[in-house]
N, C-alpha and C. Protein backbone atom coordinates (compact mmCIF):
# COMPACT_ATOMS: atom_id res chain seq x y z
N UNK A 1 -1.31 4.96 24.59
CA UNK A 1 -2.34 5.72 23.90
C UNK A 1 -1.66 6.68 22.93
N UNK A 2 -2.11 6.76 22.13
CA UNK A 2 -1.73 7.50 21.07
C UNK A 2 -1.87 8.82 21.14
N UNK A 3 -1.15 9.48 20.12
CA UNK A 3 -1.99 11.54 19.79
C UNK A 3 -3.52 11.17 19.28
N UNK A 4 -3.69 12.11 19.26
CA UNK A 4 -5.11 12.57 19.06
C UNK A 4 -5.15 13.95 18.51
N UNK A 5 -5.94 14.27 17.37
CA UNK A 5 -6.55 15.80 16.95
C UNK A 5 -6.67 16.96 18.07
N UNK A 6 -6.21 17.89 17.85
CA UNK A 6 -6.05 18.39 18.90
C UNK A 6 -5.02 19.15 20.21
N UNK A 7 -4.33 17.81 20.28
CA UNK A 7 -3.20 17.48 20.91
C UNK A 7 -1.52 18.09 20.64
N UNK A 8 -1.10 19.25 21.20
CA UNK A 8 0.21 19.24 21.36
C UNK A 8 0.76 18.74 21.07
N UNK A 9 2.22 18.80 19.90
CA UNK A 9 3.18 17.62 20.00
C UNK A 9 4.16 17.32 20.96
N UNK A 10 5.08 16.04 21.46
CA UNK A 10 5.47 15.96 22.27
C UNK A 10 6.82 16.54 21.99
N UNK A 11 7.72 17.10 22.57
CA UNK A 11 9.36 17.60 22.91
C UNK A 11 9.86 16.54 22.50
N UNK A 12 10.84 16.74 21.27
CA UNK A 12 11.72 15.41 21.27
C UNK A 12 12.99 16.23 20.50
N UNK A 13 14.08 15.67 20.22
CA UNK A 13 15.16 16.24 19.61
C UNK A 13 15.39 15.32 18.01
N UNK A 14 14.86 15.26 16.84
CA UNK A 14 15.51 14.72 15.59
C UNK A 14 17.11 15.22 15.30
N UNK A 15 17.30 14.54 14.06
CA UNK A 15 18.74 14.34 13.82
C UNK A 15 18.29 14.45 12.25
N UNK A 16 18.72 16.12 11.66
CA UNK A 16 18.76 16.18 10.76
C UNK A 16 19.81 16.40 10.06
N UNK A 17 20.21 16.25 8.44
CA UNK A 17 21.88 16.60 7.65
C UNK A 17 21.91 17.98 7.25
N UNK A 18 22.89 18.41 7.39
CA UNK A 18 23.26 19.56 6.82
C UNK A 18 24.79 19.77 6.63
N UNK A 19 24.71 21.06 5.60
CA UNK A 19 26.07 21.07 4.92
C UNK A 19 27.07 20.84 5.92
N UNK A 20 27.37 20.87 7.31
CA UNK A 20 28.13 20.83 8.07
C UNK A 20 27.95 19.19 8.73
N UNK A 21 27.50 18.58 8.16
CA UNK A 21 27.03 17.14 9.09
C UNK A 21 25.67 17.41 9.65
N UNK A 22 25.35 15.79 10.23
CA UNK A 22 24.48 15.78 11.65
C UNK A 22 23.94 16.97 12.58
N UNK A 23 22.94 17.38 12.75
CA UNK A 23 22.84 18.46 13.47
C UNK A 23 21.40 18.13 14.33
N UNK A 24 21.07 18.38 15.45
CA UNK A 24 19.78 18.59 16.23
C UNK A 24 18.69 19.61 15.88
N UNK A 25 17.57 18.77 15.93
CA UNK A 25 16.32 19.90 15.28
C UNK A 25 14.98 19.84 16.59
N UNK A 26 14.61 20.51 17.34
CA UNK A 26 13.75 19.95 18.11
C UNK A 26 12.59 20.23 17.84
N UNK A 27 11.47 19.59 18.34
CA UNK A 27 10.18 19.43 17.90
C UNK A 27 9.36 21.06 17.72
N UNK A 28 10.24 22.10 18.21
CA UNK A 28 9.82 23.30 18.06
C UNK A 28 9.90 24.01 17.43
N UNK A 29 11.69 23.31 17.25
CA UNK A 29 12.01 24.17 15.37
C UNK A 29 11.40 23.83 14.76
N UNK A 30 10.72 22.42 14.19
CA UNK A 30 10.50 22.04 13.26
C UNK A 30 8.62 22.52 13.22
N UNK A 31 7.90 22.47 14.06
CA UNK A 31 6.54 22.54 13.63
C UNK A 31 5.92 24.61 14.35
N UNK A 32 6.44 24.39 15.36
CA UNK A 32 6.19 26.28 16.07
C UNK A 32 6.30 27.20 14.92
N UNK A 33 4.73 27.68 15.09
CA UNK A 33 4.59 28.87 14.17
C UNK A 33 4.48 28.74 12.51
N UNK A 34 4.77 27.14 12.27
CA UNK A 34 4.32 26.75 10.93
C UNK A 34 3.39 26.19 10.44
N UNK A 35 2.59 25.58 9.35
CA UNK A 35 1.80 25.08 9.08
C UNK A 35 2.64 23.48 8.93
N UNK A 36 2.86 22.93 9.31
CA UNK A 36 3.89 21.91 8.29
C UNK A 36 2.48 20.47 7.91
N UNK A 37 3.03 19.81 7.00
CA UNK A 37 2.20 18.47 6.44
C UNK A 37 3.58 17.28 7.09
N UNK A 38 3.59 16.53 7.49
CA UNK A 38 4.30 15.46 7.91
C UNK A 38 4.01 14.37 7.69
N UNK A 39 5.24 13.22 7.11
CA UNK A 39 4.40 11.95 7.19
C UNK A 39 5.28 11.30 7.82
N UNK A 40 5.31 10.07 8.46
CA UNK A 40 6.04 8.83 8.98
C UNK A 40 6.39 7.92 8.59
N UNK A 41 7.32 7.28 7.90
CA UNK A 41 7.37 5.70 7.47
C UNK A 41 7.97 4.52 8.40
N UNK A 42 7.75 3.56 8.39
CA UNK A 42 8.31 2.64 9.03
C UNK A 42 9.94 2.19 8.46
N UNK A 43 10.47 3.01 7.76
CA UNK A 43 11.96 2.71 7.19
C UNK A 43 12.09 2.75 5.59
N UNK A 44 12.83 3.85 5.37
CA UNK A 44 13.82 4.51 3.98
C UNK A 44 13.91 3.06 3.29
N UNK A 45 13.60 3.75 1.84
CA UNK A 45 14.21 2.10 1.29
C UNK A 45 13.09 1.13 1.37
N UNK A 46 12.43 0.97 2.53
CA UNK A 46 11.59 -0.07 2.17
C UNK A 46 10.09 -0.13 1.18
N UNK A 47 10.50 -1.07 0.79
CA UNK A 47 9.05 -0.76 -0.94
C UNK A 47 7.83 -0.14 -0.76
N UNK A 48 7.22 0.03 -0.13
CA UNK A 48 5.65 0.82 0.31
C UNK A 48 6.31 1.86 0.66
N UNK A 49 7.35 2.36 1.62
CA UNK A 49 7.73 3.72 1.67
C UNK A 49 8.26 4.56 0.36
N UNK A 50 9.33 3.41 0.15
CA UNK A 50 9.81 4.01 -1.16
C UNK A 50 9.29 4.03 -2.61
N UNK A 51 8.54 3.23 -2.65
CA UNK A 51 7.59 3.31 -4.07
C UNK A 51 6.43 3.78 -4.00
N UNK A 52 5.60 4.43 -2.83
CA UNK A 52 4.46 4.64 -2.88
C UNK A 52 4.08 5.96 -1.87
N UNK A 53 4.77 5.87 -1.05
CA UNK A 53 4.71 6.97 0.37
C UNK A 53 5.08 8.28 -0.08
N UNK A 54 6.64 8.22 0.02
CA UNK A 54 7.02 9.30 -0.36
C UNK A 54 6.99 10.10 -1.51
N UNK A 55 7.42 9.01 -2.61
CA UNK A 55 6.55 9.91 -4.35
C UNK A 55 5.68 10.18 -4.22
N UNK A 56 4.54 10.40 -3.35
CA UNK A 56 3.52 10.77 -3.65
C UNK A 56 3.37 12.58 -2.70
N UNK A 57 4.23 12.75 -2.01
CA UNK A 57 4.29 13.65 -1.26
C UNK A 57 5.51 14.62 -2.27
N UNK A 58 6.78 14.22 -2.52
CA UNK A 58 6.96 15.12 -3.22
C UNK A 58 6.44 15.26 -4.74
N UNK A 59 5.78 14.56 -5.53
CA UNK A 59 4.82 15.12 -6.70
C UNK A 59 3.85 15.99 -6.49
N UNK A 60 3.53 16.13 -4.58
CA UNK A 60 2.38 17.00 -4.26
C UNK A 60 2.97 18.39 -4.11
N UNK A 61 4.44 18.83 -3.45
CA UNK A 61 4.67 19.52 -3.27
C UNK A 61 4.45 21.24 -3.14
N UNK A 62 4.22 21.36 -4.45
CA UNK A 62 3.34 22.67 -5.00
C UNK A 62 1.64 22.36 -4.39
N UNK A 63 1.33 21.77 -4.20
CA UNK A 63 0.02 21.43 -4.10
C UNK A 63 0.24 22.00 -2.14
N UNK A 64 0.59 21.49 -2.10
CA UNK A 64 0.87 21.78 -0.50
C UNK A 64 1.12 23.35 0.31
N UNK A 65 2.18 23.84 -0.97
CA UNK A 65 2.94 24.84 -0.64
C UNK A 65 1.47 25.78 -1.06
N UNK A 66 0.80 25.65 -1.95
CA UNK A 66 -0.02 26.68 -2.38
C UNK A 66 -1.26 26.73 -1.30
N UNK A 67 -1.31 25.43 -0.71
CA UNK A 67 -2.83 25.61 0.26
C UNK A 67 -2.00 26.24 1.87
N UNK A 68 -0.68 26.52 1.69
CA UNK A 68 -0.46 27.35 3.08
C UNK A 68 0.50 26.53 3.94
N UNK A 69 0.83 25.56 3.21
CA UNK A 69 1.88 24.49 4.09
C UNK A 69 3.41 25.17 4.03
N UNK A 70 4.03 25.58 4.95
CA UNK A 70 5.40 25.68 5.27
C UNK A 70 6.17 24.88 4.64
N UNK A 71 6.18 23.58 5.29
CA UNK A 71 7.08 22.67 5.09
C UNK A 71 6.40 21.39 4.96
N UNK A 72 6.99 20.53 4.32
CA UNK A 72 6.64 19.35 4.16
C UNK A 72 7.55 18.44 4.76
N UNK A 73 7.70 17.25 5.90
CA UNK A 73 8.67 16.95 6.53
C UNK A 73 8.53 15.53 6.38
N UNK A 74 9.41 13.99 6.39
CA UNK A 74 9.22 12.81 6.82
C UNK A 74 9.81 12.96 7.91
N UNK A 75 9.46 11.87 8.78
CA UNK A 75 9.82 11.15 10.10
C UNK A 75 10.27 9.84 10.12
N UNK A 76 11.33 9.28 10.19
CA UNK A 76 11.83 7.48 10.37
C UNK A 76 12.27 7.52 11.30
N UNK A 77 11.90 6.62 12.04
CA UNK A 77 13.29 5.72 13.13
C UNK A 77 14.74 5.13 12.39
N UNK A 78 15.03 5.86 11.52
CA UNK A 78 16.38 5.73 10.68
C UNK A 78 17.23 6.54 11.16
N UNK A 79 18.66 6.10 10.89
CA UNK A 79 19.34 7.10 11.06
C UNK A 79 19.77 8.44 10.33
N UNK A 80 20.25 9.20 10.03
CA UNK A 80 20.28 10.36 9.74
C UNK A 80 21.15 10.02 8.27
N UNK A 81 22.20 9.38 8.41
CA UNK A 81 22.76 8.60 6.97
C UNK A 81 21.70 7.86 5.90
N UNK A 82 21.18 7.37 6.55
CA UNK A 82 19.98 6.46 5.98
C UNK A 82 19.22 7.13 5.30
N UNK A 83 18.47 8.51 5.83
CA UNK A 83 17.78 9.52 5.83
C UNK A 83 18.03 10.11 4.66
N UNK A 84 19.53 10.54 4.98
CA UNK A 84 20.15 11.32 3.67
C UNK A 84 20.31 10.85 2.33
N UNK A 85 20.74 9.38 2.41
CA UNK A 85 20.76 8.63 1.09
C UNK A 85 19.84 8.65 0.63
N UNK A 86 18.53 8.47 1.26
CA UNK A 86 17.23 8.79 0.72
C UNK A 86 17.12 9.71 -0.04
N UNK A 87 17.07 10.19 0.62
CA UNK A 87 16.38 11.64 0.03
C UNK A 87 17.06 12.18 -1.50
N UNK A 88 18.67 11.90 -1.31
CA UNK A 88 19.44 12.32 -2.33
C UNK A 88 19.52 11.17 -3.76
N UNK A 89 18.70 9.97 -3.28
CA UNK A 89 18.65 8.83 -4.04
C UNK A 89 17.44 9.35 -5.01
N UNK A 90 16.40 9.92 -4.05
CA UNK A 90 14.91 10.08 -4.54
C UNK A 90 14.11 11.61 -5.05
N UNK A 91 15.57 12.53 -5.41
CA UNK A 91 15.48 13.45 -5.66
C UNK A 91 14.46 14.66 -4.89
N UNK A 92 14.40 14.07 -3.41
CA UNK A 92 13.88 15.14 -2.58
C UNK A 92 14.95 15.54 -1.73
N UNK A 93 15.91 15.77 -1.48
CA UNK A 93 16.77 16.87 -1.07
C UNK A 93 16.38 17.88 -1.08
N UNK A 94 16.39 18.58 0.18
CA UNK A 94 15.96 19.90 -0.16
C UNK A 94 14.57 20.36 -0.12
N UNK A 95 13.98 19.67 -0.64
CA UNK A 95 12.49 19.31 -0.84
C UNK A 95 11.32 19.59 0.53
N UNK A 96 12.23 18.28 1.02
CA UNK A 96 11.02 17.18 2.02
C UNK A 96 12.29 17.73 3.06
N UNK A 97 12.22 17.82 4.18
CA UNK A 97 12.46 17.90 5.31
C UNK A 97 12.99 16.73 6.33
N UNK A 98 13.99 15.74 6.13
CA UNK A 98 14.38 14.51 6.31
C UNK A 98 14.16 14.59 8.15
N UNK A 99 13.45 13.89 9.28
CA UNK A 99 13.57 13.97 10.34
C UNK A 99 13.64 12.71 11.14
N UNK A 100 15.27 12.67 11.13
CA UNK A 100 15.71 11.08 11.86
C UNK A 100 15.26 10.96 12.96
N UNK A 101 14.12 10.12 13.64
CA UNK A 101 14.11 9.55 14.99
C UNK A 101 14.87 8.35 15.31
N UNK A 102 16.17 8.69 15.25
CA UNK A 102 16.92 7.38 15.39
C UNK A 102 16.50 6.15 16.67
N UNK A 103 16.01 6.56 18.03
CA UNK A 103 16.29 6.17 19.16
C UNK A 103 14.49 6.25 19.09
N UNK A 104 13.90 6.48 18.33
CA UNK A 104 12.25 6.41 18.49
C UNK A 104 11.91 7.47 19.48
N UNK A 105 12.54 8.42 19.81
CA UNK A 105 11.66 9.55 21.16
C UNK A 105 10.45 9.69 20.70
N UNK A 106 10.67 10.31 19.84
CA UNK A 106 8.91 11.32 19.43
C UNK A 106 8.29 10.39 19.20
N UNK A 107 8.51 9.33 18.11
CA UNK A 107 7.81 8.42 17.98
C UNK A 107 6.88 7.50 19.33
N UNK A 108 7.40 7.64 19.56
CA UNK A 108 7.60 6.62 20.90
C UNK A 108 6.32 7.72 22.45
N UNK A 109 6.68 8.96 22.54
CA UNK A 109 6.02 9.77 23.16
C UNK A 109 4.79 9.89 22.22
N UNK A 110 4.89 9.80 20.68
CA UNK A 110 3.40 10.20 19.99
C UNK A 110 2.26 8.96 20.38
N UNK A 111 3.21 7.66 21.08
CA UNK A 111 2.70 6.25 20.60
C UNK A 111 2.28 6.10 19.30
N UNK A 112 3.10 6.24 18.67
CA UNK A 112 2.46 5.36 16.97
C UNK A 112 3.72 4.44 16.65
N UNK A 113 4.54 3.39 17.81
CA UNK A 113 5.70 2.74 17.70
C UNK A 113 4.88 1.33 17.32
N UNK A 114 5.16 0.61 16.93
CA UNK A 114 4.99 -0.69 16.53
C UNK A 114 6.47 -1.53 16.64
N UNK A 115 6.46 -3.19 16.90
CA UNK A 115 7.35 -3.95 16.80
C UNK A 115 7.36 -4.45 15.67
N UNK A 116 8.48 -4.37 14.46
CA UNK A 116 8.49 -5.21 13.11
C UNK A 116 9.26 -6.34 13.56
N UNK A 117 10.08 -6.45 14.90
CA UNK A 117 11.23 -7.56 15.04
C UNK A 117 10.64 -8.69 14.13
N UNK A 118 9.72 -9.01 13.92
CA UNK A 118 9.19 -10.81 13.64
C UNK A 118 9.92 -11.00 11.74
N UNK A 119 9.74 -9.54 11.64
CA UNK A 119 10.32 -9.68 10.13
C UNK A 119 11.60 -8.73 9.89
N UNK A 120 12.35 -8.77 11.09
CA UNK A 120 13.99 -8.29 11.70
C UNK A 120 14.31 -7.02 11.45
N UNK A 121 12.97 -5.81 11.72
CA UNK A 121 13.19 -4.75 11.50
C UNK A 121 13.20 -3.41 12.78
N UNK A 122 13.31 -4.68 14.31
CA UNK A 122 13.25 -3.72 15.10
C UNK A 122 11.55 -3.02 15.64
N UNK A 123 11.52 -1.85 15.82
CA UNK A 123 10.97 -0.86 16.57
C UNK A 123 10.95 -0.05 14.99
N UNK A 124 9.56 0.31 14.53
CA UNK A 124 9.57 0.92 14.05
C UNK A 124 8.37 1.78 14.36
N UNK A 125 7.94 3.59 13.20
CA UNK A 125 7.24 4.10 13.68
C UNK A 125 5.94 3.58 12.18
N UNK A 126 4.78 3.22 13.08
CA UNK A 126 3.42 3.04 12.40
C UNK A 126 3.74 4.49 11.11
N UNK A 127 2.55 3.63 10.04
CA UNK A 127 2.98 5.00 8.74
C UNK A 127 1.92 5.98 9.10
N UNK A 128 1.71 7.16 9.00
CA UNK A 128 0.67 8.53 9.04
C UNK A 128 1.29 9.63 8.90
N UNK A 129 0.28 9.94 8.44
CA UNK A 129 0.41 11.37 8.05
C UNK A 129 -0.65 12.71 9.05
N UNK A 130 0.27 13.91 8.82
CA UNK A 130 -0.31 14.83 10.13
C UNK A 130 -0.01 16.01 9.50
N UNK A 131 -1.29 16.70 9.88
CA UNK A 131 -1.41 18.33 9.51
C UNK A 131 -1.26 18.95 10.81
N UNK A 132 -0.25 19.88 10.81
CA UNK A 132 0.38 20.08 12.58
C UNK A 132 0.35 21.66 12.09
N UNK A 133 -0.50 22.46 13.06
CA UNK A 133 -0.17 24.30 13.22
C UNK A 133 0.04 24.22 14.03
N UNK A 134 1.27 25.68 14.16
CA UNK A 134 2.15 25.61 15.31
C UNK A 134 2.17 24.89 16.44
N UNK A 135 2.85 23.34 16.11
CA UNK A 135 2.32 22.20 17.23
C UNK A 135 1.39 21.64 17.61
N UNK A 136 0.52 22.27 16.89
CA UNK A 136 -1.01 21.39 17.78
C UNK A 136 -1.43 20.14 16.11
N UNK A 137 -1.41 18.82 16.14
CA UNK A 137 -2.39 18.08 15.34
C UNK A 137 -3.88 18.88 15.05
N UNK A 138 -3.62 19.54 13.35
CA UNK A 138 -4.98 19.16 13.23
C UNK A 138 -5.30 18.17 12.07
N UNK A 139 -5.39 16.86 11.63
CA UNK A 139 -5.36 16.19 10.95
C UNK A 139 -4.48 14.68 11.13
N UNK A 140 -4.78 13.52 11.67
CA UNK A 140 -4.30 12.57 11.69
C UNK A 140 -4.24 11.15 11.18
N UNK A 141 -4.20 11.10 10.33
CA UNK A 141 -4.23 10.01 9.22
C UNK A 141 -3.78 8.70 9.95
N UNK A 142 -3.54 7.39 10.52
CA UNK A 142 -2.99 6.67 10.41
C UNK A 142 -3.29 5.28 9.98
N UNK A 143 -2.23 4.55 9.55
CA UNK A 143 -2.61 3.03 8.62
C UNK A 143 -3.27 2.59 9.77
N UNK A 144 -3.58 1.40 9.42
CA UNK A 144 -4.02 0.01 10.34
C UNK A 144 -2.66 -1.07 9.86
N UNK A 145 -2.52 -0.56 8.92
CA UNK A 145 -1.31 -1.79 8.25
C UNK A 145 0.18 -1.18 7.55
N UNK A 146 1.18 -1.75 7.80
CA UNK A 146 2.14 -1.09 7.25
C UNK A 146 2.48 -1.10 6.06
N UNK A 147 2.22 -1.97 5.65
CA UNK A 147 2.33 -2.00 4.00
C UNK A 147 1.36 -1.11 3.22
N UNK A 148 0.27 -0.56 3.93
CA UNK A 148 -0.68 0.19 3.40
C UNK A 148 -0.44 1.51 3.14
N UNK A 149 -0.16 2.43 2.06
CA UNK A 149 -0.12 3.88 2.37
C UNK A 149 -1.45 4.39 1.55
N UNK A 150 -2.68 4.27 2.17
CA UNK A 150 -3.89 4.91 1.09
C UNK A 150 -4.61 5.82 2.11
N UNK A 151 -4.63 5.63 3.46
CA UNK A 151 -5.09 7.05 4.49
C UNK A 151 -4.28 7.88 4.69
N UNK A 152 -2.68 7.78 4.36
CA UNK A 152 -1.85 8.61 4.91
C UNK A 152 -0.73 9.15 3.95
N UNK A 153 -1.57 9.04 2.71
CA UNK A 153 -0.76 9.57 0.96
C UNK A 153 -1.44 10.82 1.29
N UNK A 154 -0.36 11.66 0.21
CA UNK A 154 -0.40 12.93 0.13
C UNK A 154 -1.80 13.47 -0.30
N UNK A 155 -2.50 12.82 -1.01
CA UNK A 155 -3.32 12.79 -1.66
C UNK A 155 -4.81 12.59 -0.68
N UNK A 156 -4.88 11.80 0.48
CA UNK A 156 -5.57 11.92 1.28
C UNK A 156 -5.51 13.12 2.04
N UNK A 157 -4.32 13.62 2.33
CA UNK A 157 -4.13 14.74 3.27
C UNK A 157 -4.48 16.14 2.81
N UNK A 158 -4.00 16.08 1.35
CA UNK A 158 -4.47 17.39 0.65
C UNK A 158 -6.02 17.76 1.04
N UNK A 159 -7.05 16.48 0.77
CA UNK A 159 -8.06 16.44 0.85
C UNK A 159 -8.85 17.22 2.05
N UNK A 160 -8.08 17.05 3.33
CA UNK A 160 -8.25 17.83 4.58
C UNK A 160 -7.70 19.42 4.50
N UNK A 161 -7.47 19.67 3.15
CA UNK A 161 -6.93 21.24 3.23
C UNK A 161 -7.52 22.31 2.71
């Protein structure tokens, strides 16, 4: 069963970069006491994430920051290298808030995990987007389809703000 509106997020530990390397971020640093906007992709790099998901979240940026959002964060089951190339490929460094679920925890405790194996991509996390105050979901967007990002673009989410 999945999160739900409402709902607490679960304890998990991400794997974010910083000037010193690799470092641990847990689900408390990252959302306690903030407003944050979050989205999920099923994997960096891949064309619906990367041509459509994420440009659309950092072109919102200001848009976000002005209705009261902290931070703006992604979530992958990528690794933290993966993560980083991203971001520094796609000129959100800095920006967007890179949050590696390498090993799927959170993902996996939120239930929004899906199997891509059939098209050799593993365990990945379903795409959505989430309006989270201090930990609690209020706003939960998610696809039905992975290739789809039109419930869980920035642009839908603003809409809830």
């Amino acid at each position: 069963m999945s999160i739900s509106v409402g709902d607490k997020l679960p304890e998990a530990t991400f794997t974010v970069m910083t000037a010193d390397g690799p470092s641990g971020m847990s689900t408390s640093d990252v959302f306690a006491g903030k407003k944050v906007a979050a989205f999920a992709v099923p994997g960096a790099f891949t064309p619906t994430c990367h041509l459509k998901h994420l440009p659309g979240f950092l072109d919102h940026l200001n848009d976000f920051k002005g209705h009261g959002v902290d931070t703006v964060a992604c979530i992958a089951m990528n690794d933290i290298f993966v993560l980083d190339a991203w971001a520094k490929s796609t000129g959100a460094e800095g920006k967007i808030l890179f949050l590696a679920d390498g090993n799927g925890d959170f993902t996996k405790a939120m239930g929004l995990e899906f199997d891509a194996s059939a098209v050799g991509l593993g365990e990945r996390s379903k795409r959505y987007a989430m309006l989270v105050d201090d930990g609690v979901v209020k706003v939960l967007n998610i696809e039905d389809a992975p290739a789809s990002a039109i419930i869980s673009s920035a642009d839908e989410l603003l809409k809830s703000l």
